[in-house]
N, C-alpha and C. Protein backbone atom coordinates (compact mmCIF):
# COMPACT_ATOMS: atom_id res chain seq x y z
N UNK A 1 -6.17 -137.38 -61.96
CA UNK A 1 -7.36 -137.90 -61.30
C UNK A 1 -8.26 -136.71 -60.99
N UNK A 2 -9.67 -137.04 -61.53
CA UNK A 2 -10.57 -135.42 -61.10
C UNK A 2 -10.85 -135.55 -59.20
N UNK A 3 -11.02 -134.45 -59.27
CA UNK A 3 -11.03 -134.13 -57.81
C UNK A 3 -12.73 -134.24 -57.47
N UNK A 4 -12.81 -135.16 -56.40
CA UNK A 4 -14.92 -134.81 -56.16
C UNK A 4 -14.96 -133.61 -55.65
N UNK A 5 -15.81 -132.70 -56.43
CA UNK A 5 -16.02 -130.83 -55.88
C UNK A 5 -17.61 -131.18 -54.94
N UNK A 6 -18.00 -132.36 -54.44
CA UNK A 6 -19.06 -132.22 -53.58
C UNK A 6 -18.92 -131.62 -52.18
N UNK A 7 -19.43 -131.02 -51.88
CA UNK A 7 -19.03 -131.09 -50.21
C UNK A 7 -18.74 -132.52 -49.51
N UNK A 8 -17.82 -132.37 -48.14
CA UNK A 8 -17.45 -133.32 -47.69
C UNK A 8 -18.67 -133.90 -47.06
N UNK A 9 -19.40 -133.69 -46.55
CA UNK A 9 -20.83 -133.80 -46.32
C UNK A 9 -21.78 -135.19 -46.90
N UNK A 10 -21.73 -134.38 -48.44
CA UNK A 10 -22.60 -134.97 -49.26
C UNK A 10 -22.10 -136.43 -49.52
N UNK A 11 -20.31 -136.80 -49.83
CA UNK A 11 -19.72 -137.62 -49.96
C UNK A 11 -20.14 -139.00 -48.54
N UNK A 12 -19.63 -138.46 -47.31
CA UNK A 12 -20.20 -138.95 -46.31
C UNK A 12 -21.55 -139.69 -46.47
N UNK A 13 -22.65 -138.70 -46.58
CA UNK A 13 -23.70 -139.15 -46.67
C UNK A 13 -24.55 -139.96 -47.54
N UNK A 14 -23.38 -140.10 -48.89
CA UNK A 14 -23.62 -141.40 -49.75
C UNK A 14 -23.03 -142.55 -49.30
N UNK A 15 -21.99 -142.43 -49.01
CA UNK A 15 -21.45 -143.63 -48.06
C UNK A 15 -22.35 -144.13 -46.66
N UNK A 16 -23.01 -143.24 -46.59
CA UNK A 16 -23.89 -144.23 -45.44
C UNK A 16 -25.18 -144.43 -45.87
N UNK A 17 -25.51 -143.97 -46.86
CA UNK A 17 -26.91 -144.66 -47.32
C UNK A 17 -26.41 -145.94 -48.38
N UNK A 18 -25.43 -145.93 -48.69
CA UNK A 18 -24.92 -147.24 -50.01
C UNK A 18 -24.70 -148.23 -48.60
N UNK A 19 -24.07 -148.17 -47.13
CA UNK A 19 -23.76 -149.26 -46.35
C UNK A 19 -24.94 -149.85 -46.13
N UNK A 20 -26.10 -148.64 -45.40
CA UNK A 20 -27.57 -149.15 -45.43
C UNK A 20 -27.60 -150.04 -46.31
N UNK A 21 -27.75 -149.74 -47.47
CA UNK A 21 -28.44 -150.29 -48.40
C UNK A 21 -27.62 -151.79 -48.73
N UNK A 22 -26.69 -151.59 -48.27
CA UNK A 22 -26.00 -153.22 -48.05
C UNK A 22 -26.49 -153.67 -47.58
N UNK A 23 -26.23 -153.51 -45.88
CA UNK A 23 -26.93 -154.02 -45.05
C UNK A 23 -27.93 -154.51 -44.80
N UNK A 24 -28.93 -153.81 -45.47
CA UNK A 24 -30.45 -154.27 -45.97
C UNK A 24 -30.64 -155.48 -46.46
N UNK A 25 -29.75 -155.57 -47.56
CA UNK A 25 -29.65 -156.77 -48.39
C UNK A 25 -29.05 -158.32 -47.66
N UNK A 26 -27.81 -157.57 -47.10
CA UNK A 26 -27.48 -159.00 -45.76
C UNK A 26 -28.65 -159.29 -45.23
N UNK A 27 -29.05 -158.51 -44.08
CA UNK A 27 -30.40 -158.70 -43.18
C UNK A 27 -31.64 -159.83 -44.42
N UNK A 28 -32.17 -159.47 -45.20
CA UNK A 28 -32.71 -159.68 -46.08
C UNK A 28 -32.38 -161.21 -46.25
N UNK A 29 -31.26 -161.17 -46.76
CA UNK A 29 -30.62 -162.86 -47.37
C UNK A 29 -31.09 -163.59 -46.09
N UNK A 30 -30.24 -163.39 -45.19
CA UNK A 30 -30.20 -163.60 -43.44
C UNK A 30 -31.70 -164.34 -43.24
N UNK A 31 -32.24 -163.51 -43.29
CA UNK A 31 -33.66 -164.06 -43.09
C UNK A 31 -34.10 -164.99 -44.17
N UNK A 32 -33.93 -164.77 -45.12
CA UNK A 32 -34.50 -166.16 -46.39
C UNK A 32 -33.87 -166.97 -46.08
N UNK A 33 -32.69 -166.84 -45.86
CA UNK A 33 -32.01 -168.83 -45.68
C UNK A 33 -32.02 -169.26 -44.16
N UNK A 34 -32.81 -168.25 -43.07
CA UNK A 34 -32.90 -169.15 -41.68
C UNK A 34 -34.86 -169.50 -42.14
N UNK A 35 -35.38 -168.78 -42.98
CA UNK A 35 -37.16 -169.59 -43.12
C UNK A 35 -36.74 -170.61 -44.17
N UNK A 36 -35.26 -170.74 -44.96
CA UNK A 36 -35.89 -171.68 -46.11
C UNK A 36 -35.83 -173.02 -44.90
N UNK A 37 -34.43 -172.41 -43.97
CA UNK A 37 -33.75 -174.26 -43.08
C UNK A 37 -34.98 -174.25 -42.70
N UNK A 38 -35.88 -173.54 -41.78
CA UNK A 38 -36.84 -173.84 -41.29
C UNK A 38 -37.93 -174.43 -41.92
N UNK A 39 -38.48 -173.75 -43.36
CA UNK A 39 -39.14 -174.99 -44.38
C UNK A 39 -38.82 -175.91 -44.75
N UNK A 40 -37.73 -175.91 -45.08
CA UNK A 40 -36.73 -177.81 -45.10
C UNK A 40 -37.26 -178.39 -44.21
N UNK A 41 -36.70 -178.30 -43.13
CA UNK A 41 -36.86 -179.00 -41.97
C UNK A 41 -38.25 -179.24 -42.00
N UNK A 42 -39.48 -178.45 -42.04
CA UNK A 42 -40.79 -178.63 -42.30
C UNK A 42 -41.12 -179.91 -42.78
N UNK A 43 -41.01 -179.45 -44.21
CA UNK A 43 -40.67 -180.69 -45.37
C UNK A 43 -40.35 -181.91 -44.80
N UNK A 44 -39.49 -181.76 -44.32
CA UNK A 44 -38.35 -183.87 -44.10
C UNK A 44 -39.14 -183.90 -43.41
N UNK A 45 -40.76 -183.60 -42.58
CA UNK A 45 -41.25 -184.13 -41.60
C UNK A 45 -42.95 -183.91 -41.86
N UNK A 46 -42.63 -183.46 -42.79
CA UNK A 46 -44.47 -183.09 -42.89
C UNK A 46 -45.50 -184.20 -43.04
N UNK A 47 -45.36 -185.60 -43.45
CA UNK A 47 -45.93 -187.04 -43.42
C UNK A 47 -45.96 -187.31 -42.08
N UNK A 48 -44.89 -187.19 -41.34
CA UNK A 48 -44.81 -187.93 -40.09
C UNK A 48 -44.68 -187.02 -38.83
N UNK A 49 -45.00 -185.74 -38.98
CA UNK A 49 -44.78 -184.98 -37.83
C UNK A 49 -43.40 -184.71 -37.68
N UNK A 50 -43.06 -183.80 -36.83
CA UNK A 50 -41.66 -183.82 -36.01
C UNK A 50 -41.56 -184.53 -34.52
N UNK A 51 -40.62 -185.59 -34.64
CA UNK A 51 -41.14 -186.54 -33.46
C UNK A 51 -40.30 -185.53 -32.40
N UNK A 52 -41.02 -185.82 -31.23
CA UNK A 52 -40.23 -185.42 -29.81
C UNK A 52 -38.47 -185.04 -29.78
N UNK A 53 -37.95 -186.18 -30.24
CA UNK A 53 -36.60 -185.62 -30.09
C UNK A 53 -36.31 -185.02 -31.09
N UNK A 54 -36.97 -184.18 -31.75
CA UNK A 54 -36.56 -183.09 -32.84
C UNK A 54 -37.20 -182.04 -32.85
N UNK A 55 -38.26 -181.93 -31.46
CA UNK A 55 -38.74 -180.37 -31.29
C UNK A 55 -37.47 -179.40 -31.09
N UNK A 56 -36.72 -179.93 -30.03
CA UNK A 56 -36.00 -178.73 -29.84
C UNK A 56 -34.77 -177.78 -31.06
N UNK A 57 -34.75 -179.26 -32.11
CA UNK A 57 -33.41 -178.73 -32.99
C UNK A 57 -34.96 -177.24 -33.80
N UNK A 58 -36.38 -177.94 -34.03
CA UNK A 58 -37.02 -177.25 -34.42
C UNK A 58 -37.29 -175.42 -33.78
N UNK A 59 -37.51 -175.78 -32.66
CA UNK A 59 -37.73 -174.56 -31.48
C UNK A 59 -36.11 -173.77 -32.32
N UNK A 60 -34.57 -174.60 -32.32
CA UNK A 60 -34.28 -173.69 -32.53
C UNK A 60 -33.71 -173.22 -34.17
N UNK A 61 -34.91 -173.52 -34.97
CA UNK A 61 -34.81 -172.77 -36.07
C UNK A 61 -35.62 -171.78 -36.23
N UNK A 62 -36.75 -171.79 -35.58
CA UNK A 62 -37.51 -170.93 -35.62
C UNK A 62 -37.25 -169.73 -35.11
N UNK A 63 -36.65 -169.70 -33.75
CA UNK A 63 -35.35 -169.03 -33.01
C UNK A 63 -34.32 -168.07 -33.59
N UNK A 64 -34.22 -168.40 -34.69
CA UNK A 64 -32.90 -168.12 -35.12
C UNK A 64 -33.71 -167.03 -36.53
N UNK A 65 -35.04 -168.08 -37.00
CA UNK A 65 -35.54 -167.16 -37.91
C UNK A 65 -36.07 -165.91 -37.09
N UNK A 66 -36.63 -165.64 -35.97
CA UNK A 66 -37.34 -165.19 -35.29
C UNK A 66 -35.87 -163.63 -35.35
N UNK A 67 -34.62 -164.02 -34.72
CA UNK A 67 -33.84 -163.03 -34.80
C UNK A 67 -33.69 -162.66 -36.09
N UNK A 68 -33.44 -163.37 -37.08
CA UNK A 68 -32.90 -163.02 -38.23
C UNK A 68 -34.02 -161.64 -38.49
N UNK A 69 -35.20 -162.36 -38.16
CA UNK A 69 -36.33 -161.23 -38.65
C UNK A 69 -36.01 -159.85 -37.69
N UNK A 70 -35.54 -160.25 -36.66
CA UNK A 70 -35.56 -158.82 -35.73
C UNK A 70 -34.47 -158.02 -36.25
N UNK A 71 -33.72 -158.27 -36.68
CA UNK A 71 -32.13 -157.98 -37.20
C UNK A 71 -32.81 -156.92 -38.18
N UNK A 72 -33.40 -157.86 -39.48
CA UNK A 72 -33.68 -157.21 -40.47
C UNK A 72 -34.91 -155.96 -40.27
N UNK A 73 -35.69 -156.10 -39.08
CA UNK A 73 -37.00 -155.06 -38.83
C UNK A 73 -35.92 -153.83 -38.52
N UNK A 74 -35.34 -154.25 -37.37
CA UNK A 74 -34.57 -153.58 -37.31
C UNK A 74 -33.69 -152.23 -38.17
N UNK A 75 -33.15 -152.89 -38.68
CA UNK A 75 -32.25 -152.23 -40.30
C UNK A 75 -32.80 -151.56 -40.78
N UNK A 76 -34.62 -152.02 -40.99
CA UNK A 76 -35.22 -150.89 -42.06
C UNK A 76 -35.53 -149.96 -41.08
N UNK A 77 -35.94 -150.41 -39.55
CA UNK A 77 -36.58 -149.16 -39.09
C UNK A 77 -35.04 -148.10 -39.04
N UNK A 78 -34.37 -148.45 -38.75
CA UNK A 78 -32.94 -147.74 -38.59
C UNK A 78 -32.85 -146.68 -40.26
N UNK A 79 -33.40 -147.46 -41.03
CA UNK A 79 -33.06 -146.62 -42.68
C UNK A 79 -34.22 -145.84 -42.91
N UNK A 80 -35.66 -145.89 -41.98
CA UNK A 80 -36.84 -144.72 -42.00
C UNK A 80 -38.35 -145.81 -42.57
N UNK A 81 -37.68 -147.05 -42.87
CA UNK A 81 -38.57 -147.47 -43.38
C UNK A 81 -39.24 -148.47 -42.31
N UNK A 82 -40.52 -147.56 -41.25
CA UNK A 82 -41.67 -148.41 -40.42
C UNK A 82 -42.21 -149.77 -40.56
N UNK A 83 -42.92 -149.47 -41.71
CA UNK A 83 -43.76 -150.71 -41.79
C UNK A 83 -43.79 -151.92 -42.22
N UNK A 84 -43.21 -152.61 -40.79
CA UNK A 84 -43.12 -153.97 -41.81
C UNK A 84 -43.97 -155.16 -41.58
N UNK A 85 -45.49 -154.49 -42.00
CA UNK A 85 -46.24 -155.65 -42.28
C UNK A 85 -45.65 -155.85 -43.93
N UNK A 86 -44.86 -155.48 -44.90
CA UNK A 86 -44.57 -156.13 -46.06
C UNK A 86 -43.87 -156.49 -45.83
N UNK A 87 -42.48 -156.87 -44.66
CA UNK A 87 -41.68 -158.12 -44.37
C UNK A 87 -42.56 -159.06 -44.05
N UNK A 88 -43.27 -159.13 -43.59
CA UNK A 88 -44.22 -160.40 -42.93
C UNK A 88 -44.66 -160.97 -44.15
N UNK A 89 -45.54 -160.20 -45.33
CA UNK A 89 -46.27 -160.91 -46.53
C UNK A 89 -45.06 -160.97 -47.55
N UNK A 90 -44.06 -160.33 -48.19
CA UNK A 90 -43.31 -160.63 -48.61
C UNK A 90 -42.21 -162.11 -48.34
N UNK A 91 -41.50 -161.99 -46.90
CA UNK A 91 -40.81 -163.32 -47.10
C UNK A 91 -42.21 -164.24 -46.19
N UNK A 92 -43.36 -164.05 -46.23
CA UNK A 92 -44.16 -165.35 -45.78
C UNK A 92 -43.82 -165.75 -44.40
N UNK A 93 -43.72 -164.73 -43.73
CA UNK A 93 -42.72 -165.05 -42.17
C UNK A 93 -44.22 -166.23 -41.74
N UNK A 94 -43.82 -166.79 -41.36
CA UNK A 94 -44.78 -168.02 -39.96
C UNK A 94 -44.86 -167.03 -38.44
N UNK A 95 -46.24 -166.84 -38.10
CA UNK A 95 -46.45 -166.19 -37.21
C UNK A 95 -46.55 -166.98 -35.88
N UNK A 96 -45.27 -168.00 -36.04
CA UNK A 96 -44.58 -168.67 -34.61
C UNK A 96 -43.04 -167.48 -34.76
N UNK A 97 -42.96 -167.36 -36.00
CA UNK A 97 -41.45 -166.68 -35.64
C UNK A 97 -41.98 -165.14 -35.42
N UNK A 98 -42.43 -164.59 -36.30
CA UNK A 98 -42.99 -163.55 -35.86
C UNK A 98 -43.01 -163.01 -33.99
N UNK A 99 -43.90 -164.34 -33.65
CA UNK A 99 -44.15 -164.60 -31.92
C UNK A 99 -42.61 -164.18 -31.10
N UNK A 100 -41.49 -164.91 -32.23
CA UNK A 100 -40.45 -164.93 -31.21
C UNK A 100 -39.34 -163.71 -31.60
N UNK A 101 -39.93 -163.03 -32.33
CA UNK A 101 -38.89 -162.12 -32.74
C UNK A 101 -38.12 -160.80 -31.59
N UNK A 102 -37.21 -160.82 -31.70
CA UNK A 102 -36.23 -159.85 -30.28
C UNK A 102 -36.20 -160.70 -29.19
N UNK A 103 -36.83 -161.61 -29.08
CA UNK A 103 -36.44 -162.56 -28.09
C UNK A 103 -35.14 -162.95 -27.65
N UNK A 104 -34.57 -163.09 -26.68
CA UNK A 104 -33.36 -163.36 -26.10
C UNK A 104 -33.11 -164.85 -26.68
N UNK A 105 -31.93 -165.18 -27.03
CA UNK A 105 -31.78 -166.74 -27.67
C UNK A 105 -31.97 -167.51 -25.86
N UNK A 106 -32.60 -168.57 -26.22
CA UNK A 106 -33.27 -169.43 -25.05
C UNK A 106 -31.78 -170.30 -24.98
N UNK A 107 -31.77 -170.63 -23.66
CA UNK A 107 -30.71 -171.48 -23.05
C UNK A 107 -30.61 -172.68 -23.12
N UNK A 108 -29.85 -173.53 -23.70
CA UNK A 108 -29.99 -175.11 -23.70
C UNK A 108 -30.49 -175.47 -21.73
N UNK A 109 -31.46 -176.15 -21.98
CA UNK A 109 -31.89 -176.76 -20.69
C UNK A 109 -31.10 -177.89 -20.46
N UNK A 110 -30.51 -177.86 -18.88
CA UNK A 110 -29.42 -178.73 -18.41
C UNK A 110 -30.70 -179.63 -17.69
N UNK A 111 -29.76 -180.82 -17.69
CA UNK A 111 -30.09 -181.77 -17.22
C UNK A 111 -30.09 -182.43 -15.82
């Protein structure tokens, strides 16, 4: 078996830019499939509105996209990469989730 002659260093430091770069890609997915539920859900209601007793399942998709997006801003700012007005035009974020992004997940209201 050849031996890696890199420094131990260099080895390290590919291993944490290849996890990044995973990670990126989770975060990434993460966020496309909490805006697609949230466009679904759009969809099954766009003729007739979303009636009253289905704001809140709505409130919490948006919620959930809203973190997903913070997760993923997150990640890139963590990997050097600032600017993410091209997350916003790229996955088409809705600037209700945008609104809620890092937000603390909201509490089911008791009755």
């Amino acid at each position: 078996m050849p031996r890696d002659l890199r420094p131990p260093v260099d080895i390290l430091h590919y291993e944490i830019v290849q996890e990044q770069a995973s990670a990126l890609g989770r975060m990434g997915r993460a966020l496309e499939q909490s805006l697609t539920r949230l466009r679904e859900f759009d969809a099954a209601h766009a003729a007739s509105g979303v009636p009253a007793s289905l704001q809140p399942a709505r409130r919490r998709l948006v919620h959930e996209a809203g973190h997903a997006l913070w997760m993923f801003v997150v990640q890139r700012e963590a990997s050097g990469l600032r600017d993410s007005r091209h997350i916003m035009r790229t996955y088409n974020v809705p600037g209700e989730v945008q609104r809620c992004m890092g937000l603390p997940p909201s509490k089911p209201v008791s009755k």
